[in-house]
Every structure is written in C-alpha cells, then in structure tokens.
C-alpha atoms as a PDB file:
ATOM      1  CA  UNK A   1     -12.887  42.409   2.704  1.00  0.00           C
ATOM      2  CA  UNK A   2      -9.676  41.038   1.331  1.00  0.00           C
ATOM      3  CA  UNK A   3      -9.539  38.636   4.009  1.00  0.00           C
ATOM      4  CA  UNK A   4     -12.950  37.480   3.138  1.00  0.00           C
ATOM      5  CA  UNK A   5     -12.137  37.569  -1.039  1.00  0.00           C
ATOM      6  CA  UNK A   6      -8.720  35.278  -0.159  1.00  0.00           C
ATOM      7  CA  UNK A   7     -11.153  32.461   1.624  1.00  0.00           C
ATOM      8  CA  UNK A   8     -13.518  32.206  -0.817  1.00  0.00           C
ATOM      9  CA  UNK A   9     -10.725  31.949  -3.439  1.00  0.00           C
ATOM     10  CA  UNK A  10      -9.144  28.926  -1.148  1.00  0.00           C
ATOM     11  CA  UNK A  11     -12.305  27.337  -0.830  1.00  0.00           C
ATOM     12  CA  UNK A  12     -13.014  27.259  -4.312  1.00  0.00           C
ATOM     13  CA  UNK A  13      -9.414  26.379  -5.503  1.00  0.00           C
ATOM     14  CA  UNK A  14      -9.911  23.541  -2.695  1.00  0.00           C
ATOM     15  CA  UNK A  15     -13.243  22.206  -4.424  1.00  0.00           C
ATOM     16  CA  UNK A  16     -11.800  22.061  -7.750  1.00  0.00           C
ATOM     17  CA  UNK A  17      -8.754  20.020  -6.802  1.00  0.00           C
ATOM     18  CA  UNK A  18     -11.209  17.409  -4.899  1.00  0.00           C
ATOM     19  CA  UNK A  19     -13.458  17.753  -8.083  1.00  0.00           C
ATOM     20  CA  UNK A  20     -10.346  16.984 -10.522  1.00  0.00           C
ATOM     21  CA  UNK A  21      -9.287  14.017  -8.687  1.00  0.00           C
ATOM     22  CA  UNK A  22     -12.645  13.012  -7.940  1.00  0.00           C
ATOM     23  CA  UNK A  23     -12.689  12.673 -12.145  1.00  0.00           C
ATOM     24  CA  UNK A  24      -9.397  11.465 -12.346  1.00  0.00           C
ATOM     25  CA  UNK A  25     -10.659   8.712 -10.285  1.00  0.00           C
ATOM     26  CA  UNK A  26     -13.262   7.631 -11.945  1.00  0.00           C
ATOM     27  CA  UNK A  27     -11.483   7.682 -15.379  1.00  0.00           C
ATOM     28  CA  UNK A  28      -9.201   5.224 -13.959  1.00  0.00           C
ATOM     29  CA  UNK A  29     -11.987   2.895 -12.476  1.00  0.00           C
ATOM     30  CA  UNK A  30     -14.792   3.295 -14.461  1.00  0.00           C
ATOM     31  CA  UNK A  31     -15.235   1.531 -17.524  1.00  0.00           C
ATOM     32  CA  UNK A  32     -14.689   4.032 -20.660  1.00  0.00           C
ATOM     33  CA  UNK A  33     -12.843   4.219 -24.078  1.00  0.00           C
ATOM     34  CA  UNK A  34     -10.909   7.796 -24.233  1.00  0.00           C
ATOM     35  CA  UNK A  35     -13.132   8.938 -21.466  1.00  0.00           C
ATOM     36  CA  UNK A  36     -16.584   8.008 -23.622  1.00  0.00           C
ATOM     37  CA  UNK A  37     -18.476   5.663 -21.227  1.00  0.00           C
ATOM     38  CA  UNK A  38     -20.992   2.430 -22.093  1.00  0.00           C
ATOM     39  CA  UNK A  39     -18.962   1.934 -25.246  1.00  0.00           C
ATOM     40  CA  UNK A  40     -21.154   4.682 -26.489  1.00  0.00           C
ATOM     41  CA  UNK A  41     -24.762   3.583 -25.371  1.00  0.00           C
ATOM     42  CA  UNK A  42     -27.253   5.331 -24.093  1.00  0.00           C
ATOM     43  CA  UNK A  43     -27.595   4.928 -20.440  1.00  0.00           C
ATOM     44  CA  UNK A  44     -31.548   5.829 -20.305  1.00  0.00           C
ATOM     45  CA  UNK A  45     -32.599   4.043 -23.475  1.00  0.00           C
ATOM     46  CA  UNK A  46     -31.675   0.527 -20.940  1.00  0.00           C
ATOM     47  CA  UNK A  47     -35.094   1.939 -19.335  1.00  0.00           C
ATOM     48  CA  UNK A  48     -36.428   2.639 -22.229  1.00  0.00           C
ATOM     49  CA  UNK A  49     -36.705  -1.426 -23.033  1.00  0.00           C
ATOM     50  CA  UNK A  50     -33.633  -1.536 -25.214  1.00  0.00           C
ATOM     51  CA  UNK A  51     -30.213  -0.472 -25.262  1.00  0.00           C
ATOM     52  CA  UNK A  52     -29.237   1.995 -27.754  1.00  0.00           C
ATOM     53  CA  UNK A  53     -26.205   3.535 -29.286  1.00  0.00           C
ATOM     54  CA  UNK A  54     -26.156   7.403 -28.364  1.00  0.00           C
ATOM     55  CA  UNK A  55     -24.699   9.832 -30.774  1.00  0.00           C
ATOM     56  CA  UNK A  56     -22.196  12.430 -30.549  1.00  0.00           C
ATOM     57  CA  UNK A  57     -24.476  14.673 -31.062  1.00  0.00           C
ATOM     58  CA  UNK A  58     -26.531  14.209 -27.933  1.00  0.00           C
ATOM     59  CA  UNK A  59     -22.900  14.367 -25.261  1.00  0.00           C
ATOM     60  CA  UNK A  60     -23.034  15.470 -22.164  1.00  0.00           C
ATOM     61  CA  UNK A  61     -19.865  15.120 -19.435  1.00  0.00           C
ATOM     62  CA  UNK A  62     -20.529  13.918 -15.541  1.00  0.00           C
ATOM     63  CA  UNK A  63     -17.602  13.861 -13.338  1.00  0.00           C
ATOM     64  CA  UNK A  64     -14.861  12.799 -16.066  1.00  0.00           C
ATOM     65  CA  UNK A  65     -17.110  10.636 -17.998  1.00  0.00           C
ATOM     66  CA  UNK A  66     -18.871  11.331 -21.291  1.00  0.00           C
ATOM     67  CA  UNK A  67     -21.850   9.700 -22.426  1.00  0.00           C
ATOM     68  CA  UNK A  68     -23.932   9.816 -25.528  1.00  0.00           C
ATOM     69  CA  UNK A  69     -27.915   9.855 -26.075  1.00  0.00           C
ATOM     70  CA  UNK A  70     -30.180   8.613 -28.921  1.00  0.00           C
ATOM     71  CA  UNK A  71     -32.042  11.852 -28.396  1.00  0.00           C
ATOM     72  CA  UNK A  72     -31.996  15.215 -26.155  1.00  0.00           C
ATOM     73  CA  UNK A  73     -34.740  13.995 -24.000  1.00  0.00           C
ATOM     74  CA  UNK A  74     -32.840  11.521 -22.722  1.00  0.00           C
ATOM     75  CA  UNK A  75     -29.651  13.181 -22.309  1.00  0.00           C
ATOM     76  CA  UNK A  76     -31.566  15.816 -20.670  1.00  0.00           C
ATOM     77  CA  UNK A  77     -33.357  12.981 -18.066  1.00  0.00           C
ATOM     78  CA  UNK A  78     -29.645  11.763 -17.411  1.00  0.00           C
ATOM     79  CA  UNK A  79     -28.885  15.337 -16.002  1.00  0.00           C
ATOM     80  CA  UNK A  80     -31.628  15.508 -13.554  1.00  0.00           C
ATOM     81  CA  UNK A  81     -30.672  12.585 -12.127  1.00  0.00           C
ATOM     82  CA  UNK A  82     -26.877  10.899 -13.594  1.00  0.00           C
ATOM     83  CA  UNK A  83     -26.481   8.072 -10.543  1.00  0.00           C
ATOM     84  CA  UNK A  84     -29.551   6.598 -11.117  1.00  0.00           C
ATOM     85  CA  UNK A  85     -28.735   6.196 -14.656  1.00  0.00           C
ATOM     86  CA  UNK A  86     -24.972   4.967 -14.622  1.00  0.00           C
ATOM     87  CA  UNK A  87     -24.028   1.132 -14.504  1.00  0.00           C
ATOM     88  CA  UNK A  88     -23.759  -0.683 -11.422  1.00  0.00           C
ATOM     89  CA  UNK A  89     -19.952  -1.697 -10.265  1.00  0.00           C
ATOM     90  CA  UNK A  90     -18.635   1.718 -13.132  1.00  0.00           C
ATOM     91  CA  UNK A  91     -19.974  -0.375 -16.278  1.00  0.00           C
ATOM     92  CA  UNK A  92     -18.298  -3.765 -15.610  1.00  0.00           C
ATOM     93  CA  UNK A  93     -19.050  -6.766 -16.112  1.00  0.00           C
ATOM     94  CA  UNK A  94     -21.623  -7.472 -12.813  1.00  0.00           C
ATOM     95  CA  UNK A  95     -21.001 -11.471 -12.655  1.00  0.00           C
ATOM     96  CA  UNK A  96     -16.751 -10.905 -13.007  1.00  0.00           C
ATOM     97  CA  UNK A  97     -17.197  -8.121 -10.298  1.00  0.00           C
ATOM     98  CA  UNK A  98     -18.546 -10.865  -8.135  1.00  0.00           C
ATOM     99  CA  UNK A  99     -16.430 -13.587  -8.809  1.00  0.00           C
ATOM    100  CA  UNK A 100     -13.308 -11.727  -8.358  1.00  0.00           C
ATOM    101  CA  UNK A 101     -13.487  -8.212  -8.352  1.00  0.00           C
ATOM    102  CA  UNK A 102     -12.055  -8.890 -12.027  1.00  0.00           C
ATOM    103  CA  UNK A 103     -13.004  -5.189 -14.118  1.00  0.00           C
ATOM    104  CA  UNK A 104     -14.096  -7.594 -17.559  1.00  0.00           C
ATOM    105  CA  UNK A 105     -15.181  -5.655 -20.642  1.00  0.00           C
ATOM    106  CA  UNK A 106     -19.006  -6.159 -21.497  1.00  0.00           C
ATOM    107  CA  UNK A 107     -21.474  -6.756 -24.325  1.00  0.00           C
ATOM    108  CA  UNK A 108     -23.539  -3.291 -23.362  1.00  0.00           C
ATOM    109  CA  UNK A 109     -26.558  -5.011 -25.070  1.00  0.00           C
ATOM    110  CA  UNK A 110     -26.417  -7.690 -22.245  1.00  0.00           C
ATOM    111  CA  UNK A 111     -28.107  -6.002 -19.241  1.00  0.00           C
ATOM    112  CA  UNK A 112     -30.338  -6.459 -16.430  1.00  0.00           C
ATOM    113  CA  UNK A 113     -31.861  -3.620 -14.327  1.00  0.00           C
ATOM    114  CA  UNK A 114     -32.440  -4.489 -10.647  1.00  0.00           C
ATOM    115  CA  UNK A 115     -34.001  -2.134  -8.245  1.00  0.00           C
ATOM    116  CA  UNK A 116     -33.792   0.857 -10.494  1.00  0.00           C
ATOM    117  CA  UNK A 117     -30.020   0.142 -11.680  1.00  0.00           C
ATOM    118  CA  UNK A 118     -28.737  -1.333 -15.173  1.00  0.00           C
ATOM    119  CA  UNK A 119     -26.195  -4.119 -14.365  1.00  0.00           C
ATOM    120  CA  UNK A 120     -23.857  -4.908 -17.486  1.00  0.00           C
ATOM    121  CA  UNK A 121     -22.576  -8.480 -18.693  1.00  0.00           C
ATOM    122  CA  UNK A 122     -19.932 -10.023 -20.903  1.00  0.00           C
ATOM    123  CA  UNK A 123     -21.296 -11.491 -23.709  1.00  0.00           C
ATOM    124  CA  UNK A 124     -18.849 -12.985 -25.644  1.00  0.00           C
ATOM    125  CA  UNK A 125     -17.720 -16.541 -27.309  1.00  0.00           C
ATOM    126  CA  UNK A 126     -20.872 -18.341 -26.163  1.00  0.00           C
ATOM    127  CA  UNK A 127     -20.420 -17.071 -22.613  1.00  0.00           C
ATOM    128  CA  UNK A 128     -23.200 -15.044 -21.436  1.00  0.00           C
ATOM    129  CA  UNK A 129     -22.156 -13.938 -17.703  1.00  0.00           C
ATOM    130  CA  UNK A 130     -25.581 -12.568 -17.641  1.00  0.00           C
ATOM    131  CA  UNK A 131     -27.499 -16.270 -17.479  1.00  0.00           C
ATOM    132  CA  UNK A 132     -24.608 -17.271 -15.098  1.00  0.00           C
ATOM    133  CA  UNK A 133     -25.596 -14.512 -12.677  1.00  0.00           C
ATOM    134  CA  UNK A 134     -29.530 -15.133 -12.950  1.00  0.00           C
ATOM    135  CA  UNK A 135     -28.364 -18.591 -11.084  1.00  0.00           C
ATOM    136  CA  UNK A 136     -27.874 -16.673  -7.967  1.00  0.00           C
ATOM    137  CA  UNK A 137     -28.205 -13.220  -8.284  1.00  0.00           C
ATOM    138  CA  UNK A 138     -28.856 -12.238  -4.753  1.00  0.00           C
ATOM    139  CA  UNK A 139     -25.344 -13.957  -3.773  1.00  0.00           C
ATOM    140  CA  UNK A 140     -23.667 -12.295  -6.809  1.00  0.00           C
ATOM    141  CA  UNK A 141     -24.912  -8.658  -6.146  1.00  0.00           C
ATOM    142  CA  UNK A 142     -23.480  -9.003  -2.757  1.00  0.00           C
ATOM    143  CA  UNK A 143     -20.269 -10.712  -3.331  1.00  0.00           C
ATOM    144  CA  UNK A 144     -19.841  -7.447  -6.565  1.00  0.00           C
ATOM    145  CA  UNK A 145     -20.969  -4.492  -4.181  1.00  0.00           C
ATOM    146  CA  UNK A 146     -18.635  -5.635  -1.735  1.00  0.00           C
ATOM    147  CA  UNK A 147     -15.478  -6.577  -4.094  1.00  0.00           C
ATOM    148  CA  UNK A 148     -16.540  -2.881  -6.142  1.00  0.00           C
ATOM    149  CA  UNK A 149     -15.933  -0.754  -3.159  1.00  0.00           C
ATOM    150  CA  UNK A 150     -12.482  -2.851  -2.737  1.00  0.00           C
ATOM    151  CA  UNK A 151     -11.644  -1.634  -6.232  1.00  0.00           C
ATOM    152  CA  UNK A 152     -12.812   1.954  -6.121  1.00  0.00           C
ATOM    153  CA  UNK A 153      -9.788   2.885  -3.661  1.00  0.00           C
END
C-alpha cells in the first residue's frame, strides 16, 4: 500500500511540474499584461458580433492566463471549451506573425474570425494589418501557423 501511495504522489508531483511550466510557457509567449490576456476583452463576445471589454468581475484563469467576460454566460461558454475561444498565433498580431514571426501588440477591436478562430490585428497610426492581410489571407495564415510554432519553443 505504501508503495502504491508513493506512485501516485510521484505521478501527481510529476503533472504539476509539466502543468507549471506548461503556464510558465505560455506567460512568456502569449500575449498578456501581468498575466490578464486580450488586453482585457472578452474572448466570446468576438462571436458574439463585437468585441467587448470583460470585467473583473467575470475572471476566470486557463493555463497561466486570465481573461475577463462581459457577463457569466460567457465566461462560463469559455470553460466548456477555452481553445476554441483563445486568439490564433497567443493574441498577436496575425499579419506580423506572418511576415516575420514578429510578436506585435494589437488593436483587440481589429479582428477577423476564420474557421471558428478570432485572429487579432494591429491597428495603429493609420496602419490596419488587418486590410493588409485580407490581400492574401490564405498565404498569410500559412506563412503565421508555420512562423507561430517556430516561436512557441
């Protein structure tokens, strides 16, 4: 039995070192302000037809990362399902991404959702990265998933 009690105990002392760095990781690569992500939108209210500023109210962690809701429906819809609702390429700018794997701050109004995921844009000074990548988005999505997964490690 004690056998037994000391693997369970290594196996869970195991998972929570993977799960820390696992965070620590995507504090580092992700795009967040004192670990608060989207520059405190509200990553459902993008499918919701308009981005929204959440409230600290309405916070809920995943993996690191703390984001804020408009309302407790939606932070409840972002637990049932958190990937599907997180920005492409860890909230950077999408366009950058595929230029040059550059992380570049965004305008989280500026979005586009493609295939079921909200891609984020700079917005700033005149230059909206957003029209630049509606030139050639199918290019630009591959040249960012592929210069994103360079990044990540």
């Amino acid at each position: 039995m004690k056998r037994y009690l000391t693997i369970i105990f290594l196996l869970c002392l195991t998972w929570t070192a993977h799960a820390q760095a696992e965070n620590a990781t995507r504090l580092r690569n992700y795009n967040n302000d004192n670990g608060i992500a989207i520059k405190d939108f509200d990553p459902v209210s993008y499918f919701k037809g308009k981005a929204a500023k959440g409230s600290e109210k309405f916070a809920y962690t995943y993996k690191g990362l703390t984001y804020y809701f408009v309302n407790n429906e939606n932070m409840e819809e972002f637990k049932k399902s958190p990937s599907k609702y997180e920005p492409a390429y860890g909230g950077w700018c999408a366009y950058s991404m595929a230029i040059n794997g550059e992380r570049v701050k965004v305008d989280p109004s500026t979005y586009k959702i493609i295939n079921g995921k909200v891609y984020l844009f700079s917005n700033f000074n005149g230059k909206n990265n957003l029209r630049a990548w509606n030139t050639n988005q199918a290019k630009y999505k591959a040249s960012a998933d592929k210069l994103w997964v360079k990044k990540m490690h």
